[in-house]
PDB file of N, CA and C in Angstrom:
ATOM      1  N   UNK A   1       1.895   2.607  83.710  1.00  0.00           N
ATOM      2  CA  UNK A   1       1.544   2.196  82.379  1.00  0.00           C
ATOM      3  C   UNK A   1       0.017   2.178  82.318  1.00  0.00           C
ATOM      4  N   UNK A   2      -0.228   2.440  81.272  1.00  0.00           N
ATOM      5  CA  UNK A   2      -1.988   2.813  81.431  1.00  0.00           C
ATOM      6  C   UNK A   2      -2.119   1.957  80.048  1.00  0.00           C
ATOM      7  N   UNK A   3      -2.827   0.431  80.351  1.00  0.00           N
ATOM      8  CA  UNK A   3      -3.337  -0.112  79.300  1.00  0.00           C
ATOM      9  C   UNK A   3      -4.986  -0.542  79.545  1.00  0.00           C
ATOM     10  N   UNK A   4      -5.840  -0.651  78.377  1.00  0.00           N
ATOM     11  CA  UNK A   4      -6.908  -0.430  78.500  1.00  0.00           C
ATOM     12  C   UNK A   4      -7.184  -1.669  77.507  1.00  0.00           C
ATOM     13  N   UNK A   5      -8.735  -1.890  77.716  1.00  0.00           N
ATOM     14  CA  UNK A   5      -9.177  -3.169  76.576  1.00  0.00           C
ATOM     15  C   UNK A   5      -8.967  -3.020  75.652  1.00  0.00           C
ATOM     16  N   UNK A   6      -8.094  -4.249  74.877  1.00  0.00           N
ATOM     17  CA  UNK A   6      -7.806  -3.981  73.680  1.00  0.00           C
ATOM     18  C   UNK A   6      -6.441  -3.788  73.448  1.00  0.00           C
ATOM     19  N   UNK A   7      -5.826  -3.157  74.259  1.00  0.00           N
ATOM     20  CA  UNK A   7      -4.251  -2.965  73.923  1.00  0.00           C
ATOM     21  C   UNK A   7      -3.529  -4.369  73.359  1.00  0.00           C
ATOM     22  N   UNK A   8      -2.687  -4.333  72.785  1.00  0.00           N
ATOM     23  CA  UNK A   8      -1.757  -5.468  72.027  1.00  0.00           C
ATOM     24  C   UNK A   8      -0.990  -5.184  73.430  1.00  0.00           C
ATOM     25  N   UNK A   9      -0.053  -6.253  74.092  1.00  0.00           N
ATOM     26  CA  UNK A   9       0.646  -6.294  75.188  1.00  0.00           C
ATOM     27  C   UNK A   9       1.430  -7.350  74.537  1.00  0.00           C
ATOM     28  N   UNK A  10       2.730  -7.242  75.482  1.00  0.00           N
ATOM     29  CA  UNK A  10       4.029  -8.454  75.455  1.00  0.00           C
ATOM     30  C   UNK A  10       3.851  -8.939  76.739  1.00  0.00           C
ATOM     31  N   UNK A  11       4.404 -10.169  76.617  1.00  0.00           N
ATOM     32  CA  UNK A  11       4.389 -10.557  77.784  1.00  0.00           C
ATOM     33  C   UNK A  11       5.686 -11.033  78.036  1.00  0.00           C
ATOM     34  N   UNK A  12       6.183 -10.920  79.263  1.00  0.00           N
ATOM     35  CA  UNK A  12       7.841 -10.827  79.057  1.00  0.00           C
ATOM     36  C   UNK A  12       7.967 -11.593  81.000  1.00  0.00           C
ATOM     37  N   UNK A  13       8.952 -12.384  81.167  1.00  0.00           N
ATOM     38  CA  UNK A  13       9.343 -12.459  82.430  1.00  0.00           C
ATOM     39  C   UNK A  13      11.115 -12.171  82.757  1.00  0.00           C
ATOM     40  N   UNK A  14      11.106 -11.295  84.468  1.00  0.00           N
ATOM     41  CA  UNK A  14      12.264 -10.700  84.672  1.00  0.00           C
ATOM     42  C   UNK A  14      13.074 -11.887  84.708  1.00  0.00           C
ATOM     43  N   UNK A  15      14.151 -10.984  85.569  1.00  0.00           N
ATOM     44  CA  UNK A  15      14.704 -12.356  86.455  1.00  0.00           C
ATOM     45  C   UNK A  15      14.293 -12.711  87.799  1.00  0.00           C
ATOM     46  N   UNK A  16      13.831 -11.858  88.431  1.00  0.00           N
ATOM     47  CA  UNK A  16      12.801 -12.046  89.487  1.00  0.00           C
ATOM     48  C   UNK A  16      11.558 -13.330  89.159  1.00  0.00           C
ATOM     49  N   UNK A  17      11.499 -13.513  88.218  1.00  0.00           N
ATOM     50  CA  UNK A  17      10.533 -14.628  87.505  1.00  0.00           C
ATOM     51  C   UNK A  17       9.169 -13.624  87.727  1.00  0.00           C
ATOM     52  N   UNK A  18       9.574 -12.763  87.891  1.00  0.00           N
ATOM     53  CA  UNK A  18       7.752 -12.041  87.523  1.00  0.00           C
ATOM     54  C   UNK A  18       7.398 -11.312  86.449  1.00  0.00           C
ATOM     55  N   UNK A  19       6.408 -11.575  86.172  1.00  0.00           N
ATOM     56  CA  UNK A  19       5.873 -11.671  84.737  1.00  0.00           C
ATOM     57  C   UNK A  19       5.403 -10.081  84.702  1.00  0.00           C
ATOM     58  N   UNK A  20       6.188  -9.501  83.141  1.00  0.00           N
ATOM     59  CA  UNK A  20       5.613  -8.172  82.954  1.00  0.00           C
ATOM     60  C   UNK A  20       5.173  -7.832  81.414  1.00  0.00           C
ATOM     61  N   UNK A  21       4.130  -6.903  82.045  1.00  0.00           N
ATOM     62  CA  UNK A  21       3.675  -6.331  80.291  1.00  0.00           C
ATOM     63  C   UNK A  21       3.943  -5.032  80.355  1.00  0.00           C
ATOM     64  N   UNK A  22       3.985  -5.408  78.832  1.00  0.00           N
ATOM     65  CA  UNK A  22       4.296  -3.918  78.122  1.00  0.00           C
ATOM     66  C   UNK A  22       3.326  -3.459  76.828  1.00  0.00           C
ATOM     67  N   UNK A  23       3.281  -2.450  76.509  1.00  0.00           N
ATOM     68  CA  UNK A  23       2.506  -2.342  75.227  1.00  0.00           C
ATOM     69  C   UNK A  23       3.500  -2.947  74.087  1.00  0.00           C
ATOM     70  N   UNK A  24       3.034  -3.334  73.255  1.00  0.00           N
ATOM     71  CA  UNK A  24       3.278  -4.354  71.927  1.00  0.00           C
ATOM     72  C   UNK A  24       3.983  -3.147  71.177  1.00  0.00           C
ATOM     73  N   UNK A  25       3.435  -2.208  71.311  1.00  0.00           N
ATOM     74  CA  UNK A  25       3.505  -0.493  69.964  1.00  0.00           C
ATOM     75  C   UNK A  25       5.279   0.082  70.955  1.00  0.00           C
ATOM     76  N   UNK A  26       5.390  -0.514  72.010  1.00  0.00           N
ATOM     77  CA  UNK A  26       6.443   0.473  72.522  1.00  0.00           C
ATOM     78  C   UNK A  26       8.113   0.243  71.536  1.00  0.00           C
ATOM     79  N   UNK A  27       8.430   1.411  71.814  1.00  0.00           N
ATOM     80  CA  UNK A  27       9.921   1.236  70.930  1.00  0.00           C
ATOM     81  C   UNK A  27      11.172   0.283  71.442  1.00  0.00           C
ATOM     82  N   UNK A  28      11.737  -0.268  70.724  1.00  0.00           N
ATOM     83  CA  UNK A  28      12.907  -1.215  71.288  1.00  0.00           C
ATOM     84  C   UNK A  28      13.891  -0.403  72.148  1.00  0.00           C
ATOM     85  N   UNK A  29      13.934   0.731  71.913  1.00  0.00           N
ATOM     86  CA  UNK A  29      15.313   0.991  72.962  1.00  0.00           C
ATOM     87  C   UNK A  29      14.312   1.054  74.800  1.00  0.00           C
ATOM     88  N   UNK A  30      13.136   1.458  74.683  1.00  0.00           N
ATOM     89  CA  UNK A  30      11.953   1.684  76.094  1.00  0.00           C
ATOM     90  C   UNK A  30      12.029   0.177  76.502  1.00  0.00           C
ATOM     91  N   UNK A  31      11.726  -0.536  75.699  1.00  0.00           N
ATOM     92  CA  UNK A  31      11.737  -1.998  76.585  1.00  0.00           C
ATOM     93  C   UNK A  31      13.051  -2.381  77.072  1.00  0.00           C
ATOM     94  N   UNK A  32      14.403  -1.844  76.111  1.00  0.00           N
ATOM     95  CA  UNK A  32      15.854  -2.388  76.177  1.00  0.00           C
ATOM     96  C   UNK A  32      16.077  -1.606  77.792  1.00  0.00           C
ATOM     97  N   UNK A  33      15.775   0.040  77.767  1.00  0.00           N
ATOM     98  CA  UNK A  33      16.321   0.251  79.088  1.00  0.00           C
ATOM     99  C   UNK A  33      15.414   0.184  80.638  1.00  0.00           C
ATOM    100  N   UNK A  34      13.994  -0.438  80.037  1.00  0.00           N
ATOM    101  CA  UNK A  34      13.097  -0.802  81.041  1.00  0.00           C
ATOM    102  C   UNK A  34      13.634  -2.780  81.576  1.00  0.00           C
ATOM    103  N   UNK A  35      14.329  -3.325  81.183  1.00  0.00           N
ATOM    104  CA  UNK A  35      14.772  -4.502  81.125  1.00  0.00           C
ATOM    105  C   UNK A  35      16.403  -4.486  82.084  1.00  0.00           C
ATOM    106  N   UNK A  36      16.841  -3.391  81.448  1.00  0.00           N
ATOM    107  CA  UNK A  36      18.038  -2.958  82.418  1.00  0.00           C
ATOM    108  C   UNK A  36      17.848  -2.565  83.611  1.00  0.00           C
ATOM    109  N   UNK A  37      17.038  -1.955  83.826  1.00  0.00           N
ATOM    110  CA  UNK A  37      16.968  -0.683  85.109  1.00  0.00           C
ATOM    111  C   UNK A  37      16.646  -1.631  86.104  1.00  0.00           C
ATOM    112  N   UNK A  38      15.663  -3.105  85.583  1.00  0.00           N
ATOM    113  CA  UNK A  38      15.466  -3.782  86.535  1.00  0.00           C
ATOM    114  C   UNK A  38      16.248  -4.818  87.017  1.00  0.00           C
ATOM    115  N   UNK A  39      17.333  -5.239  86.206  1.00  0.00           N
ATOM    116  CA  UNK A  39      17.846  -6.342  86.235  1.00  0.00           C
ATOM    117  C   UNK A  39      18.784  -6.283  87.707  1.00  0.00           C
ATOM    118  N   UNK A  40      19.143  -5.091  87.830  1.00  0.00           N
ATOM    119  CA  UNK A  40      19.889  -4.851  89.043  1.00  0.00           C
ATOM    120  C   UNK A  40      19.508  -4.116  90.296  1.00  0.00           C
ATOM    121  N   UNK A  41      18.402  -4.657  90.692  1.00  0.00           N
ATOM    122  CA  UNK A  41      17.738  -3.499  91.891  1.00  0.00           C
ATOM    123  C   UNK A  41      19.090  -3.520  93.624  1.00  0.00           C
ATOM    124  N   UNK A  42      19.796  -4.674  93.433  1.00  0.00           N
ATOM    125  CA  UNK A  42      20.533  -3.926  94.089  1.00  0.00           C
ATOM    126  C   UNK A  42      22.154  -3.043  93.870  1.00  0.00           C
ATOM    127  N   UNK A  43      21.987  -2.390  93.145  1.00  0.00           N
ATOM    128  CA  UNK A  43      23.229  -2.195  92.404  1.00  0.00           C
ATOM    129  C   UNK A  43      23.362  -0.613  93.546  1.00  0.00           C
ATOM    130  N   UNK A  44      21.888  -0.050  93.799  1.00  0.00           N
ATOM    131  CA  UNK A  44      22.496   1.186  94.556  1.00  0.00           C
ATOM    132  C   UNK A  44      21.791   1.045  96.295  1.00  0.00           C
ATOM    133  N   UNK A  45      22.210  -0.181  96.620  1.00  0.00           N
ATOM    134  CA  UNK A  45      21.391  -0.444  98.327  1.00  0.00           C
ATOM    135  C   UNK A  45      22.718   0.009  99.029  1.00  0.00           C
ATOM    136  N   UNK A  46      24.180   0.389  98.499  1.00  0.00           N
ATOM    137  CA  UNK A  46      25.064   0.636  99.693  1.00  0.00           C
ATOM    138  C   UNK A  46      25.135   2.098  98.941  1.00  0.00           C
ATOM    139  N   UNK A  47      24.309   2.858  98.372  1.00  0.00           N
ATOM    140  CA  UNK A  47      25.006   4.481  98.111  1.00  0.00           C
ATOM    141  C   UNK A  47      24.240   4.968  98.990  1.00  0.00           C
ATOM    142  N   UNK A  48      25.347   6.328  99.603  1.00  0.00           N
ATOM    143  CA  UNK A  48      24.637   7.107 100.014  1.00  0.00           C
ATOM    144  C   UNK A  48      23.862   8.359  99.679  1.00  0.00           C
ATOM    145  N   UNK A  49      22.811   8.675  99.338  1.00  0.00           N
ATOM    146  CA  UNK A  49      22.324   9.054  98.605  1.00  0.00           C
ATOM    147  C   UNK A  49      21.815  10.245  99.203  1.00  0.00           C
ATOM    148  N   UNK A  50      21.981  10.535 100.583  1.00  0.00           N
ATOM    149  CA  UNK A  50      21.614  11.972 100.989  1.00  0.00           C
ATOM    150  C   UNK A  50      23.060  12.626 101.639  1.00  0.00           C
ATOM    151  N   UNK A  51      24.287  11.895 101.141  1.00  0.00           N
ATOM    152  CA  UNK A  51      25.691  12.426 101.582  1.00  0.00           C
ATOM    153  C   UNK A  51      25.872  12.735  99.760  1.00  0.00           C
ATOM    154  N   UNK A  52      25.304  12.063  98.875  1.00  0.00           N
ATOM    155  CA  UNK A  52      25.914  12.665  97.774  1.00  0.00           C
ATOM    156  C   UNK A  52      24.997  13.794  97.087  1.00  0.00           C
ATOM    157  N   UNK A  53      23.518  14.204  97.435  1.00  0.00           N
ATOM    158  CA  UNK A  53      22.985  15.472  97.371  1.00  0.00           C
ATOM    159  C   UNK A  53      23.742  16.284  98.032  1.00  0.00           C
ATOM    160  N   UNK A  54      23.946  16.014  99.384  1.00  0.00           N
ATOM    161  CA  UNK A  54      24.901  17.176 100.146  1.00  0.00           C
ATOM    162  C   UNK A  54      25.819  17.853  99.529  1.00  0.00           C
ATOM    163  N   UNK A  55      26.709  16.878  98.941  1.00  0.00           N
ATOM    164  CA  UNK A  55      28.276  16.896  98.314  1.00  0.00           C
ATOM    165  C   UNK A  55      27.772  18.188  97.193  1.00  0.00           C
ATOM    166  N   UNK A  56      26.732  17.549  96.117  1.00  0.00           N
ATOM    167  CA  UNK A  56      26.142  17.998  94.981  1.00  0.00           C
ATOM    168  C   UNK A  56      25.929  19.735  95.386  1.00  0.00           C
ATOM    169  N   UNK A  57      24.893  19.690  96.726  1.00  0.00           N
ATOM    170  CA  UNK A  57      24.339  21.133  97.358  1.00  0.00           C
ATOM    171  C   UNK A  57      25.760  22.212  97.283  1.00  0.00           C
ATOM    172  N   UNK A  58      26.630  21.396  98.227  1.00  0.00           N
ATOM    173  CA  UNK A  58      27.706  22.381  98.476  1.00  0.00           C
ATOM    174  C   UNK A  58      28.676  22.831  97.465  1.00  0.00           C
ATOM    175  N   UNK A  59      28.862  22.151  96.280  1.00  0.00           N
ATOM    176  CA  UNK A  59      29.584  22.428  95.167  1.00  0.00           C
ATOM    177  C   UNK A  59      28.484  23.554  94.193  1.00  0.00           C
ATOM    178  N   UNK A  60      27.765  23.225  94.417  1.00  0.00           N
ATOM    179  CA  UNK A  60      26.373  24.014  93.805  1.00  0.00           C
ATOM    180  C   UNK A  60      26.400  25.807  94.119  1.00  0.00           C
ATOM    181  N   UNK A  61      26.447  25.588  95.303  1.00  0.00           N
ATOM    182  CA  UNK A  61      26.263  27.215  96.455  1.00  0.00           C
ATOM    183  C   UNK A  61      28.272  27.245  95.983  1.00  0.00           C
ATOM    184  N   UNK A  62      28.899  26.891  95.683  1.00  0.00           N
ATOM    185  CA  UNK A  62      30.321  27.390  95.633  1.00  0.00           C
ATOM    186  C   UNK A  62      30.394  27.961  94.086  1.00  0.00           C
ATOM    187  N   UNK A  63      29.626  28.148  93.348  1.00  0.00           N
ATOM    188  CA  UNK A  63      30.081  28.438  91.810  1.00  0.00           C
ATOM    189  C   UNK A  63      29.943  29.928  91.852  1.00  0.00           C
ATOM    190  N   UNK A  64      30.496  30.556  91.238  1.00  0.00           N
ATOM    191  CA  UNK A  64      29.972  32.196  91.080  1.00  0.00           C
ATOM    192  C   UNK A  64      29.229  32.173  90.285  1.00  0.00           C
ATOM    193  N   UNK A  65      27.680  33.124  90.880  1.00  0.00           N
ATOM    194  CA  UNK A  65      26.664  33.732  89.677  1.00  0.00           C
ATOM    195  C   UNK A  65      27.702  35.035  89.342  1.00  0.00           C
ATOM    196  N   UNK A  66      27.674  35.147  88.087  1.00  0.00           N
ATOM    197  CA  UNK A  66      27.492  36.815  87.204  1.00  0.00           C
ATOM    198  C   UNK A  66      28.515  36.250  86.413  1.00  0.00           C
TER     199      UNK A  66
END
């Protein structure tokens, strides 16, 4: 986020209790899914995430070009 002197800011706290800004001008749905994304930081600590690129790779290389 790039705010500079002068910007209008919100001031907002997570649930982490840490305090965040945002620009004042941003649109309601940017703050709605910047509010989500954080609310659950552990929602993906048990995926595996270089077995499901794999999965992704090999279904990928199986499609026919032409």
């Amino acid at each position: 986020m790039n705010l500079k002197p002068g910007d209008k800011v919100e001031f907002m706290i997570d649930k982490q209790e840490r305090i965040i800004l945002a620009p004042s001008d941003q649109a309601t749905w940017k703050k709605n899914l910047m509010q989500l994304a954080g609310s659950m930081p552990e929602l993906g600590s048990n995926f595996d995430y270089k077995k499901e690129r794999q999965e992704w790779d090999v279904k990928a290389t199986q499609i026919p070009l032409g």
